[in-house]
N, C-alpha and C. Protein backbone atom coordinates (compact mmCIF):
# COMPACT_ATOMS: atom_id res chain seq x y z
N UNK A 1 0.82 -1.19 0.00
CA UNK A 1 0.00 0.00 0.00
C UNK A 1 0.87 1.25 0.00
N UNK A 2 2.11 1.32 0.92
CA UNK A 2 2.70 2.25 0.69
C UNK A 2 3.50 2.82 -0.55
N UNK A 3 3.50 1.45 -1.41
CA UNK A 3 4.42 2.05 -2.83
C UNK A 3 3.30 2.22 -3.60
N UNK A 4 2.42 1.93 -3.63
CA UNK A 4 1.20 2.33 -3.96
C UNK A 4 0.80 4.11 -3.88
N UNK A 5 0.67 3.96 -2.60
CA UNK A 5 0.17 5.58 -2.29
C UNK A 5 2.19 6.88 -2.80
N UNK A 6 2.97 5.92 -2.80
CA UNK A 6 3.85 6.97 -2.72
C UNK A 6 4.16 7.20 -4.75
N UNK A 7 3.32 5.85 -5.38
CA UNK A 7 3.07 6.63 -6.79
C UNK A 7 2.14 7.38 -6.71
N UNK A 8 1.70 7.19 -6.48
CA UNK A 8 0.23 8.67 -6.36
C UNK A 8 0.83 9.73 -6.03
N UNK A 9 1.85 10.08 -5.03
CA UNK A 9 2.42 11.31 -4.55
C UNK A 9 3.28 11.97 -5.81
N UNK A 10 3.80 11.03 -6.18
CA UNK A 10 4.67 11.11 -7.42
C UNK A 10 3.98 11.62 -8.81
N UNK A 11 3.12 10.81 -8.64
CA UNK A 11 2.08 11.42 -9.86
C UNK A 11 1.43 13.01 -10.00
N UNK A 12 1.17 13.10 -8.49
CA UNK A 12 0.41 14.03 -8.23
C UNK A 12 1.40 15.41 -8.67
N UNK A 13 2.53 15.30 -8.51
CA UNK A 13 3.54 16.44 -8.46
C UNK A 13 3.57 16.66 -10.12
N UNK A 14 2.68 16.15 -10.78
CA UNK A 14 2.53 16.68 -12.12
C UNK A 14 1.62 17.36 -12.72
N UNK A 15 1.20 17.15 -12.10
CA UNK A 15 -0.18 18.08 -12.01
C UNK A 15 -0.11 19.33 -11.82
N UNK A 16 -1.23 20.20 -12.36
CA UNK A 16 -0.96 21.53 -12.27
C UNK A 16 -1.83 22.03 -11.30
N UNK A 17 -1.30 22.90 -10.13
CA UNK A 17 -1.81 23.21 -9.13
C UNK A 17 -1.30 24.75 -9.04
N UNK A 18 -2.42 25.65 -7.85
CA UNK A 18 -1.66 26.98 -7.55
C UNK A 18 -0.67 26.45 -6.45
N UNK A 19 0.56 27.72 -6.45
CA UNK A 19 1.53 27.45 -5.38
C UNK A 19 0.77 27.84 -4.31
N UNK A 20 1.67 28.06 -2.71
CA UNK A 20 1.28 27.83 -1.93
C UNK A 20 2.76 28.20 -1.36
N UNK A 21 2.41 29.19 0.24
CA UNK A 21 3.36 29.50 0.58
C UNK A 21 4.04 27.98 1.69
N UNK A 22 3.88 27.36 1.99
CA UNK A 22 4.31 25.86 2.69
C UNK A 22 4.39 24.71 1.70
N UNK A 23 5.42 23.77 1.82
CA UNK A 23 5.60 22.77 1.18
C UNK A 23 5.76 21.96 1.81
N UNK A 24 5.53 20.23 1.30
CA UNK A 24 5.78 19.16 1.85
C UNK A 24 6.50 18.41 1.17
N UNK A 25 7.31 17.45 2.12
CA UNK A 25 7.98 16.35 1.47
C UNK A 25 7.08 14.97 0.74
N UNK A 26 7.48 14.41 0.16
CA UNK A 26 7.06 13.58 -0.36
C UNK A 26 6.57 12.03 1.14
N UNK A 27 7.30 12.06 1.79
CA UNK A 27 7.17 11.25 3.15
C UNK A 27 5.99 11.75 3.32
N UNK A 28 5.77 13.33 4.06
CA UNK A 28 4.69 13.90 4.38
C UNK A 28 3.31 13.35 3.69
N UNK A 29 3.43 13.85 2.27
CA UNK A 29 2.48 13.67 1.22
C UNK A 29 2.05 12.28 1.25
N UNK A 30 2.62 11.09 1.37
CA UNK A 30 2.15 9.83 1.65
C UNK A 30 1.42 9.29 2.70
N UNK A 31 1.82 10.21 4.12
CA UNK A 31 1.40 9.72 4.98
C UNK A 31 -0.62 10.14 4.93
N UNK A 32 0.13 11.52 4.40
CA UNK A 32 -1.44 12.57 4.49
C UNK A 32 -2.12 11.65 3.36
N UNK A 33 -2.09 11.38 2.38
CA UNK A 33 -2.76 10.28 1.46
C UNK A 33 -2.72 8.96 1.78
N UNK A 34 -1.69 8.50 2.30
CA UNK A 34 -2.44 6.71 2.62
C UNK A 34 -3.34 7.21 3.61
N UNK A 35 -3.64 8.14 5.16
CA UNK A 35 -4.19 8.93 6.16
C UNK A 35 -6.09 9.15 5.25
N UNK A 36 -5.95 9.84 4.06
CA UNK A 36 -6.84 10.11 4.00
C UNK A 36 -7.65 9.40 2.39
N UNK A 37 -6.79 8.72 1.83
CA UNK A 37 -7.43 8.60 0.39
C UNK A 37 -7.04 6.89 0.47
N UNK A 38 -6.97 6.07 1.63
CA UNK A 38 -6.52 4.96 1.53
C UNK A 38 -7.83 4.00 1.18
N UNK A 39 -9.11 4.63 1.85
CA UNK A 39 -10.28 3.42 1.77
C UNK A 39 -10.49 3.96 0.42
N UNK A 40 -10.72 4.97 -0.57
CA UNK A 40 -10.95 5.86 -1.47
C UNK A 40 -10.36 4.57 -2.78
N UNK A 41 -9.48 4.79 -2.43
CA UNK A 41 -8.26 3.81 -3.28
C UNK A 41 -9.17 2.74 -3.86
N UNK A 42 -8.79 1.78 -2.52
CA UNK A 42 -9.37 0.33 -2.48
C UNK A 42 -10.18 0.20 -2.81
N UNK A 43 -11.69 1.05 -2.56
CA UNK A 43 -12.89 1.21 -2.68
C UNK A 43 -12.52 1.40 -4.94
N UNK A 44 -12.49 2.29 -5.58
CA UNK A 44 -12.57 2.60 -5.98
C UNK A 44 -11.38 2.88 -7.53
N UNK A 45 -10.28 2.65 -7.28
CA UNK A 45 -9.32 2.08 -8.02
C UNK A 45 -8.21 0.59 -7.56
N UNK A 46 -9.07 0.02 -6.68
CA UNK A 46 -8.20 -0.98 -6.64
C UNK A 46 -7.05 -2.00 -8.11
N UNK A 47 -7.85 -1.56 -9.13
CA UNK A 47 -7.81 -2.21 -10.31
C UNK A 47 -6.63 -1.00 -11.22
N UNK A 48 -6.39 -0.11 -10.60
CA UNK A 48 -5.99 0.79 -11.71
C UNK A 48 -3.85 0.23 -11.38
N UNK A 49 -3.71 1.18 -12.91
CA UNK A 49 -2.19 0.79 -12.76
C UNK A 49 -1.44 1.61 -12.28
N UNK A 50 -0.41 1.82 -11.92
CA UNK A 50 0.57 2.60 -11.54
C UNK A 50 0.82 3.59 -12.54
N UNK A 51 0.64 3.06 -13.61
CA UNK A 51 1.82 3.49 -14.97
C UNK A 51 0.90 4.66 -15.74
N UNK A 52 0.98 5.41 -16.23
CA UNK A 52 0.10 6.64 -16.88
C UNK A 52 -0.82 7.10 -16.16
N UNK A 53 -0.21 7.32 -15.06
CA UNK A 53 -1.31 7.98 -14.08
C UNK A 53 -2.65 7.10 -13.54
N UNK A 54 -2.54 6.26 -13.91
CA UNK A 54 -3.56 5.53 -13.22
C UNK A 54 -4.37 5.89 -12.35
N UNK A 55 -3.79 5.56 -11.57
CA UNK A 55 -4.21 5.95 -9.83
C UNK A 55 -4.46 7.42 -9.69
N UNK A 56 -3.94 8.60 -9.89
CA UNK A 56 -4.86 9.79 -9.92
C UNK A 56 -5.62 9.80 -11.32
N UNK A 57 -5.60 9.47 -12.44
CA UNK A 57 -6.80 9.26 -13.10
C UNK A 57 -8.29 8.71 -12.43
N UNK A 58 -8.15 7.60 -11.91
CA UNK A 58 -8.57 7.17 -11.16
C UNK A 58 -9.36 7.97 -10.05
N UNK A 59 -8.70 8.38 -9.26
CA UNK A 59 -8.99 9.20 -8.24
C UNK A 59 -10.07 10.38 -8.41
N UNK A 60 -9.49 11.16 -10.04
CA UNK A 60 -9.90 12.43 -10.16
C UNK A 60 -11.18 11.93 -10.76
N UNK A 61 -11.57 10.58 -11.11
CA UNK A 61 -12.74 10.55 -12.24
C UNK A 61 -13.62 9.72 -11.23
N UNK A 62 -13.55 9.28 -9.90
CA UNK A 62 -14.42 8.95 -9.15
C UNK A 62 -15.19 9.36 -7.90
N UNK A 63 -15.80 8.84 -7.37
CA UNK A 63 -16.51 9.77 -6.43
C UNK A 63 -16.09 9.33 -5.31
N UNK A 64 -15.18 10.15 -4.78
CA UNK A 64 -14.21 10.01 -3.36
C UNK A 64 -14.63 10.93 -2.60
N UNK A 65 -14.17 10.37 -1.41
CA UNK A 65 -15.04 11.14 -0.22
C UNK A 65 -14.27 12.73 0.13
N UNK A 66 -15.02 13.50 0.69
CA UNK A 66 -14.58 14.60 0.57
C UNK A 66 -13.28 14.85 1.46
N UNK A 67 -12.95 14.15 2.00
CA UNK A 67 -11.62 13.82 2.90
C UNK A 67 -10.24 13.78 2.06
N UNK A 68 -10.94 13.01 0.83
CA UNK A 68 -9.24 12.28 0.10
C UNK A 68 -9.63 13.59 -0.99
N UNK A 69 -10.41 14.06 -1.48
CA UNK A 69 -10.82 15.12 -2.22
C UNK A 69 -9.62 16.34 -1.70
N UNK A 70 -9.88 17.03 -0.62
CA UNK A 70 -9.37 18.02 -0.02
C UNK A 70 -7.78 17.54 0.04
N UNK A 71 -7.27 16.34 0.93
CA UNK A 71 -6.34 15.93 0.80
C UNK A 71 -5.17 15.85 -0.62
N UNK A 72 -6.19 15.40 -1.46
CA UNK A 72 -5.68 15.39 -2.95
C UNK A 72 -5.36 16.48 -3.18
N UNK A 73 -6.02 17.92 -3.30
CA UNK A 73 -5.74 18.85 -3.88
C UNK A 73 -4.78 19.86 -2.68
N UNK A 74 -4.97 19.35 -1.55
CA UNK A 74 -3.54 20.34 -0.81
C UNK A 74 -2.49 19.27 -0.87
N UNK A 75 -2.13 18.42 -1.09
CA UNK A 75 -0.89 17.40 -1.69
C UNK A 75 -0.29 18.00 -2.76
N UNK A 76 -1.51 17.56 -3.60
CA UNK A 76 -1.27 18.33 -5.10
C UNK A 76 -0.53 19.74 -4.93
N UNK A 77 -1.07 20.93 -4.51
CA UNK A 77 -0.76 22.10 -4.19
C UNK A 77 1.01 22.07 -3.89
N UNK A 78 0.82 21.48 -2.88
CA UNK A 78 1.93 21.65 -2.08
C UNK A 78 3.20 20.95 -2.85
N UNK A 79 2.99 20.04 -3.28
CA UNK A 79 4.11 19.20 -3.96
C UNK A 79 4.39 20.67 -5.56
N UNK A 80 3.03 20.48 -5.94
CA UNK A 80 3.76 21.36 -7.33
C UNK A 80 4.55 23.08 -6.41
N UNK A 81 3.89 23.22 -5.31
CA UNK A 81 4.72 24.34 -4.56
C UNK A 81 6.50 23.92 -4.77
N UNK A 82 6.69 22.89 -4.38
CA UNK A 82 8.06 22.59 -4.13
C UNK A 82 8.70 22.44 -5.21
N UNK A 83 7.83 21.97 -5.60
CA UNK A 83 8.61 21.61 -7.68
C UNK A 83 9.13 23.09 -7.84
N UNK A 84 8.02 24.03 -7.59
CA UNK A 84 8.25 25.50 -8.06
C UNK A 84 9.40 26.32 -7.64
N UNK A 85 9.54 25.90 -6.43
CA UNK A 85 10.64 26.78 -5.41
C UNK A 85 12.06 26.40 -5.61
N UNK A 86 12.19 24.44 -5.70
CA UNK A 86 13.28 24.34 -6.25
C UNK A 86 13.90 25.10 -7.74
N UNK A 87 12.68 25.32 -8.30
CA UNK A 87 13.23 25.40 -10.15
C UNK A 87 13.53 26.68 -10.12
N UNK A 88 12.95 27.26 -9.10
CA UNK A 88 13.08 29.24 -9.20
C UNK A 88 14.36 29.77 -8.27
N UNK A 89 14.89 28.48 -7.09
CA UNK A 89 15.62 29.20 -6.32
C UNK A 89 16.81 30.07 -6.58
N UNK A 90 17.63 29.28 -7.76
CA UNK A 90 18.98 29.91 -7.80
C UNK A 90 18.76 31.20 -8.60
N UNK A 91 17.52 31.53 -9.17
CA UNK A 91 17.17 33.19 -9.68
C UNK A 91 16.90 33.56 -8.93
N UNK A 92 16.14 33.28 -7.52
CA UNK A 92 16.14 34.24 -6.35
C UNK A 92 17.16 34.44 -5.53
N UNK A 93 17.84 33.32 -5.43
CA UNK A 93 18.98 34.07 -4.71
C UNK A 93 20.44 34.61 -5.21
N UNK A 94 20.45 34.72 -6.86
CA UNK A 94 21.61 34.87 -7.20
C UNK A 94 22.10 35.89 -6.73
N UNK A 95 21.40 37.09 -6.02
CA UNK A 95 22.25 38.16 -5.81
C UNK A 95 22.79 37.61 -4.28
N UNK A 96 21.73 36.82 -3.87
CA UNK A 96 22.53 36.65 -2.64
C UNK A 96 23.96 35.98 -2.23
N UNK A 97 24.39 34.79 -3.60
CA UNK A 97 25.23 33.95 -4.35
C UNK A 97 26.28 34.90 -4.50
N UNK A 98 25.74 35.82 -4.74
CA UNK A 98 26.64 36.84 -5.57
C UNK A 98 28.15 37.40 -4.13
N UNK A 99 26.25 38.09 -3.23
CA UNK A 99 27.12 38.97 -1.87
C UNK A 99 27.77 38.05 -1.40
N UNK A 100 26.99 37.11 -0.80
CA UNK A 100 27.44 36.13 0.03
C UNK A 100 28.64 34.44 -0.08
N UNK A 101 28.24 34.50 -0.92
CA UNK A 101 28.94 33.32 -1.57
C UNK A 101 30.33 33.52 -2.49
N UNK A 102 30.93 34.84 -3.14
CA UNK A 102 31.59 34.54 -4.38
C UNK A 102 32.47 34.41 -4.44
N UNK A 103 33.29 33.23 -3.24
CA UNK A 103 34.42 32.50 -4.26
C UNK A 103 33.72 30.75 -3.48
N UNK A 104 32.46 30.57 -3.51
CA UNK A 104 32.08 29.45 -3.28
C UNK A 104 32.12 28.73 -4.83
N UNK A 105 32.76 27.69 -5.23
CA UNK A 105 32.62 26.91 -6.34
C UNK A 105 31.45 26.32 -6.38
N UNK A 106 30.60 26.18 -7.56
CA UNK A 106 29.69 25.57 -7.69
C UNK A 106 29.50 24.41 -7.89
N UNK A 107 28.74 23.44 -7.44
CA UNK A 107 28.70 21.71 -7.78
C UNK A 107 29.04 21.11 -6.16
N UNK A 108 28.24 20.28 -6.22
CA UNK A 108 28.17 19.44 -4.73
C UNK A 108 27.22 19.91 -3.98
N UNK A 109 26.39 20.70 -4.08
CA UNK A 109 25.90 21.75 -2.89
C UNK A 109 26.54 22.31 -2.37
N UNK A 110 27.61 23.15 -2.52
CA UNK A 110 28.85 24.14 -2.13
C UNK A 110 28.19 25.20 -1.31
N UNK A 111 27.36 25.69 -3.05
CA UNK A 111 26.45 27.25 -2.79
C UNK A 111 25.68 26.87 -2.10
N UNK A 112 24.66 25.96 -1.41
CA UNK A 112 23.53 26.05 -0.62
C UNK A 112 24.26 25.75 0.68
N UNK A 113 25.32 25.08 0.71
CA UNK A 113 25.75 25.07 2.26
C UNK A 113 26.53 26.87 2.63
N UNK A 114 26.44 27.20 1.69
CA UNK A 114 27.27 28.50 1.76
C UNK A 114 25.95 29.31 2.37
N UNK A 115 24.98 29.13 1.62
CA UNK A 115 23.67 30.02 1.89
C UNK A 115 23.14 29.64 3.18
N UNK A 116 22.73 28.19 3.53
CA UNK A 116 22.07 27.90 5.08
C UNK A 116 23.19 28.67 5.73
N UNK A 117 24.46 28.29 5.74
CA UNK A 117 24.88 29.39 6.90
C UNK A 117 25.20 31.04 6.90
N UNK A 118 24.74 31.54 5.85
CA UNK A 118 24.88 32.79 5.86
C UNK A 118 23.29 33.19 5.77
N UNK A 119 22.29 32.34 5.89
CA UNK A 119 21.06 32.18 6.37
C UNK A 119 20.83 33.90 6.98
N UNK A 120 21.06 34.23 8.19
CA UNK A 120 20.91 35.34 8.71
C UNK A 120 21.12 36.61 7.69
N UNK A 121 22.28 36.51 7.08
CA UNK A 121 22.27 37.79 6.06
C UNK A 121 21.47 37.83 4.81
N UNK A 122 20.85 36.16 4.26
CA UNK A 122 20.57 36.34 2.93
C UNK A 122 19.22 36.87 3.10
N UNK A 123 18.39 37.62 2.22
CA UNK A 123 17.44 38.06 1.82
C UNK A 123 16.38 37.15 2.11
N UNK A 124 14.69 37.79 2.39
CA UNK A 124 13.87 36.64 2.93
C UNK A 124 13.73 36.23 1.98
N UNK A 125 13.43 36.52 0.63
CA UNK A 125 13.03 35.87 -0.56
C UNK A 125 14.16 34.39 -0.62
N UNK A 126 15.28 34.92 -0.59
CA UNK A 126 16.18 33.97 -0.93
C UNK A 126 16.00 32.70 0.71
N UNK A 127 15.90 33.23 1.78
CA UNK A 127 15.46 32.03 2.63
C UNK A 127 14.50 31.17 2.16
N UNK A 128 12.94 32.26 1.53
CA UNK A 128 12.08 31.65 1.83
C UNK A 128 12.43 30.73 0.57
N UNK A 129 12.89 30.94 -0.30
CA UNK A 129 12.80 29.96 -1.44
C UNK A 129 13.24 28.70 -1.28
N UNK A 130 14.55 28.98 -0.25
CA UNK A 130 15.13 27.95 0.36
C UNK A 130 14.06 26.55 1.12
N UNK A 131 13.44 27.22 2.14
CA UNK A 131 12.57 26.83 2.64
C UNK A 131 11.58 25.58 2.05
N UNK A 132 11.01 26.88 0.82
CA UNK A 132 10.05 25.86 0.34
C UNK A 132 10.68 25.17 -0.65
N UNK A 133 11.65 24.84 -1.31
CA UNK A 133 12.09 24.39 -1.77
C UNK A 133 12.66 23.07 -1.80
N UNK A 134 12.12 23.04 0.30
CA UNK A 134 12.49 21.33 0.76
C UNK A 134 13.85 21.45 1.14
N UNK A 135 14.79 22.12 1.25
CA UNK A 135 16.03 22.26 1.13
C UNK A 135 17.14 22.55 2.70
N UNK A 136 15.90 22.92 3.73
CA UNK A 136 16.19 24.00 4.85
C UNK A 136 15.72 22.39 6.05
């Protein structure tokens, strides 16, 4: 059940959702969906596949209780949040890269260990991106 629900999490992060200032991990996102969309499932896509979306095909085209409903779409939310924050961070913080960081070499996570600890000086944008980005 759990590799089950943790394709669904996976799936879900493709989906197009509004951002959202909080993000979750993918751990998170499983627990809150096996938690709330687990009888939903069974009930109702027990039969579906993993593979082309199945299981949120599934999900989105049946009549699930308003529990895994709500659940679904702040998962959803939140995961495409993080997708977002990672892909945008290093344009938000390049100036901070710039002040803070510039003779940090890039590659390995150099620059982000450079940034958590200069945390206090960098810009909130550049924290918060950090943040939601799963990264902090």
């Amino acid at each position: 059940m759990r590799r089950l629900l943790s394709a669904i999490a996976i799936a879900m992060t493709l989906l197009a959702a509004p951002a959202q200032a909080q993000t979750i991990g993918y751990a998170d996102a499983i627990d809150i969906l096996s938690k709330s969309c687990g009888a939903d499932i069974q009930k109702h896509c027990a039969s579906a596949t993993l593979a082309n979306f199945g299981i949120g095909d599934c999900l989105s085209s049946s009549p699930i209780s308003n529990t895994c409903s709500t659940a679904l779409t702040r998962v959803t939310a939140s995961l495409q949040a993080r997708a977002e924050a990672q892909a945008n961070a290093e344009r938000i913080c390049a100036t901070d890269v710039r002040r803070l960081c510039p003779m940090t070499e890039a590659g390995r996570g150099r620059i982000l260990r450079c940034l958590l600890k200069a945390a206090p000086s960098a810009s909130d944008a550049c924290n918060t991106a950090i943040t939601n980005a799963g990264w902090r």
